[in-house]
Each structure stands twice: as C-alpha cells, then as structure tokens.
C-alpha atoms as a PDB file:
ATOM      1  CA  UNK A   1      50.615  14.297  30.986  1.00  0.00           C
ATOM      2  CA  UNK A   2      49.019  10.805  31.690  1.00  0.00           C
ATOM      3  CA  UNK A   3      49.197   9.353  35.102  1.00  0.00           C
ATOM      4  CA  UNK A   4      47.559   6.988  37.347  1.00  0.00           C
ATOM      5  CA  UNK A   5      47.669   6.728  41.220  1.00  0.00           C
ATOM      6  CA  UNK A   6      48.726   3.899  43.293  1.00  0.00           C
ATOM      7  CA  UNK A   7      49.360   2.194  46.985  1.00  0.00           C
ATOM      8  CA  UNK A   8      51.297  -0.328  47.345  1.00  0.00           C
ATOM      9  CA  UNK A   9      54.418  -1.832  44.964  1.00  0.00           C
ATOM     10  CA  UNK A  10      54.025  -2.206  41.243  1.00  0.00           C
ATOM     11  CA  UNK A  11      53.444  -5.796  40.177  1.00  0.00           C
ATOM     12  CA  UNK A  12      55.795  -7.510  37.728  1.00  0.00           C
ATOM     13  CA  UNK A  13      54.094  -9.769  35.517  1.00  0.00           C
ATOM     14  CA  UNK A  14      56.022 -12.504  36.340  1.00  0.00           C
ATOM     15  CA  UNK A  15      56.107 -12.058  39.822  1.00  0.00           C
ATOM     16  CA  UNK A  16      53.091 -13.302  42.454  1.00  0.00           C
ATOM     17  CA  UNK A  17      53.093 -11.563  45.712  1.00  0.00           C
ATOM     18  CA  UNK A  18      52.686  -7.567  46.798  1.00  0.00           C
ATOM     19  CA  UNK A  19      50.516  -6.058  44.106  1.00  0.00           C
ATOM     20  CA  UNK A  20      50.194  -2.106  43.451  1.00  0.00           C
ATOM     21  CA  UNK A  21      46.138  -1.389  44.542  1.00  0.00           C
ATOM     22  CA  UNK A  22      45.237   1.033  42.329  1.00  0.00           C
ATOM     23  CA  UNK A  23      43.044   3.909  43.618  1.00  0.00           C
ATOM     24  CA  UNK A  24      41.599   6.765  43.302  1.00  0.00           C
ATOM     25  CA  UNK A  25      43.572  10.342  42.177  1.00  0.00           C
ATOM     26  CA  UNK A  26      42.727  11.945  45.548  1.00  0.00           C
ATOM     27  CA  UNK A  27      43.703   8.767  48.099  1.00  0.00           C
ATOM     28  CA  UNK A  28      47.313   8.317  46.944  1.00  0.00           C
ATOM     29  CA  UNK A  29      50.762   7.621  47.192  1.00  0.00           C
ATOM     30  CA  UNK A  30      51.896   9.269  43.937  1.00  0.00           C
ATOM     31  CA  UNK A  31      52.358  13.052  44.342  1.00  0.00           C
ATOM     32  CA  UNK A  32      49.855  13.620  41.700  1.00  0.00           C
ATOM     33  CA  UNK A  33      49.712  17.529  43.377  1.00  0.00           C
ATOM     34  CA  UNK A  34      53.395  18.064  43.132  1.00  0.00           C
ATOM     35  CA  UNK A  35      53.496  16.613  39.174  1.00  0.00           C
ATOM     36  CA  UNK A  36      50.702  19.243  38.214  1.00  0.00           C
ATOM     37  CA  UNK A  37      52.779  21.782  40.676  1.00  0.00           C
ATOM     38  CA  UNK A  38      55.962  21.102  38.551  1.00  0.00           C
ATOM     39  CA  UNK A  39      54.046  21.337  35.041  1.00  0.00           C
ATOM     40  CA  UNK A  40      52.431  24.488  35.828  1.00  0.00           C
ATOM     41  CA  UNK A  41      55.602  25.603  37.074  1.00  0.00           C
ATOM     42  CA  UNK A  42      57.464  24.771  33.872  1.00  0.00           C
ATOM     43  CA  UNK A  43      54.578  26.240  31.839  1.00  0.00           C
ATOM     44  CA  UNK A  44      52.863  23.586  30.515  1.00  0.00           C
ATOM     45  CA  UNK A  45      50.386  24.109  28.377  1.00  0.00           C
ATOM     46  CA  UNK A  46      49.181  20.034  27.209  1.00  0.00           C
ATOM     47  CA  UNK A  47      46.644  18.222  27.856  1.00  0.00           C
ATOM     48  CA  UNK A  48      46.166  15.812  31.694  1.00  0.00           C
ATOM     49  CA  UNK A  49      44.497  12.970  30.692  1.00  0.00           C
ATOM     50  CA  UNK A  50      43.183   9.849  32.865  1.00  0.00           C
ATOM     51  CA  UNK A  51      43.083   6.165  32.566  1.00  0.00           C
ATOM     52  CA  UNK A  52      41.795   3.809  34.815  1.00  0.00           C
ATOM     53  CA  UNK A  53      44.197   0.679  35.091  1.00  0.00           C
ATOM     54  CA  UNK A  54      41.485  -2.417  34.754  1.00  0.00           C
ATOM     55  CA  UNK A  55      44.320  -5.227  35.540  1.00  0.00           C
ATOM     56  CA  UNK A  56      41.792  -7.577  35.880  1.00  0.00           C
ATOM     57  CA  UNK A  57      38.316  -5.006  36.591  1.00  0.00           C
ATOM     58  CA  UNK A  58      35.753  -5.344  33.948  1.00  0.00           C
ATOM     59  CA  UNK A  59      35.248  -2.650  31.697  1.00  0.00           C
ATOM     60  CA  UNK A  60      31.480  -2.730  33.238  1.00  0.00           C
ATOM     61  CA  UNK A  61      33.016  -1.943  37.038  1.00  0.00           C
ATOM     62  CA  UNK A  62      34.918   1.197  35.413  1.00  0.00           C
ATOM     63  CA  UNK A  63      32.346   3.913  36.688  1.00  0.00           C
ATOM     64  CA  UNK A  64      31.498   6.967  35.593  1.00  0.00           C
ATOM     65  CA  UNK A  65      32.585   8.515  39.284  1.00  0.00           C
ATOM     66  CA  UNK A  66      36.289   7.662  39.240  1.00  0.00           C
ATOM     67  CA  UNK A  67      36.153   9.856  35.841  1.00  0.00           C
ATOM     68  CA  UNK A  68      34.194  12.705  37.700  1.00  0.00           C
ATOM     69  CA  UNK A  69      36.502  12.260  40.699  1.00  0.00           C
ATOM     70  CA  UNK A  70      39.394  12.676  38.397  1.00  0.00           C
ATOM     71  CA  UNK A  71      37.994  16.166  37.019  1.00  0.00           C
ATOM     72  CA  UNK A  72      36.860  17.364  40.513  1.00  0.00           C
ATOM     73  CA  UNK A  73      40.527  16.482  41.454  1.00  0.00           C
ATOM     74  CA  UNK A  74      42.336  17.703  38.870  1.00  0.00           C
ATOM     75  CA  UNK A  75      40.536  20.519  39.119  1.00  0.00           C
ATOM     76  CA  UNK A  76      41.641  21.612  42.490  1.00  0.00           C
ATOM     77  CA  UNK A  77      44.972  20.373  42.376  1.00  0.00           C
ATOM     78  CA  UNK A  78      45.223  22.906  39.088  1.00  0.00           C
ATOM     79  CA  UNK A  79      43.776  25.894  40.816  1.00  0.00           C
ATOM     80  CA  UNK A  80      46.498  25.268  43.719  1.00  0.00           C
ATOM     81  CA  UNK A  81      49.295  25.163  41.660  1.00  0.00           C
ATOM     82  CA  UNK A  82      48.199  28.516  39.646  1.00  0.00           C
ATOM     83  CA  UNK A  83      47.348  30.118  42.516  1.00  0.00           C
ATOM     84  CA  UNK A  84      50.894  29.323  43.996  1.00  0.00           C
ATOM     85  CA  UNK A  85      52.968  29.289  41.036  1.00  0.00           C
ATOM     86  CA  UNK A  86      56.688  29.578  41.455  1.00  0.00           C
ATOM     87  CA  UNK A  87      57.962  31.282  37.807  1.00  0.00           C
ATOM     88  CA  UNK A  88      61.075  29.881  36.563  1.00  0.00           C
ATOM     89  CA  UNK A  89      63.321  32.317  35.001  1.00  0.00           C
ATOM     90  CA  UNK A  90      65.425  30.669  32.109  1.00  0.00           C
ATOM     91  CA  UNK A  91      68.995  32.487  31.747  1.00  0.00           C
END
C-alpha cells in the first residue's frame, strides 16, 4: 500500500485555482485509518510505504519528522485495526 494524505481538491496540471494542500498522515481528509482497517481486514500481509508529495517543496524542506510522524501514525492506526479486526470468512 502507498498513500498520501490530503485537504482540499486535487490539482490538475492544467488547471490554476483550488489546489490539494498536502499534509500530514494524522491531520487528514483521506481515511488513511479505514484503508489500513480494510487491509488488515482482508489480511494483508505487504508492505505501507510513505512518500511525501514535494509539488513544488525542496527536497531540503522534506524533514525527517513527517517520516517519524508517518511511523508513529501508522503505528497506531495498525494496532487499532488488529486490535478490532473484523475476520472475513470466504465461502
């Protein structure tokens, strides 16, 4: 699984106006919880990995806290969704 978190309306490139802000995993609008929730439901057993969208952020503002912010996150959000696991029975 690879996602990203967002406010706001995805920008087309072609378009000028209302711009997704991109934010951190924990202040969202994506259900990030209820993605991990469905993959640990389903049994998933892959990998969760993060990239920060740098639409115009240089590599040099990319901080090493929105990666530990992502593993403190991800973290929880995991450790939620095992401890309240719904198992799917396949017929």
């Amino acid at each position: 699984m690879q996602g990203c978190d967002a406010v706001g309306q995805p920008c087309d490139r072609g378009r000028q106006g209302d711009q997704a802000q991109y934010v951190l995993t924990s202040r969202r609008e994506i259900p990030v919880m209820q993605q991990v929730q469905l993959l640990v439901d389903i049994g998933y057993k892959g990998y969760c990995s993060y990239e920060w969208e740098k639409r115009g952020i240089p590599i040099s503002r990319i901080r090493k806290w929105r990666f530990r912010e992502y593993a403190k996150v991800m973290t929880e959000y995991l450790k939620d969704a095992y401890a309240h696991r719904h198992i799917r029975h396949t017929c």
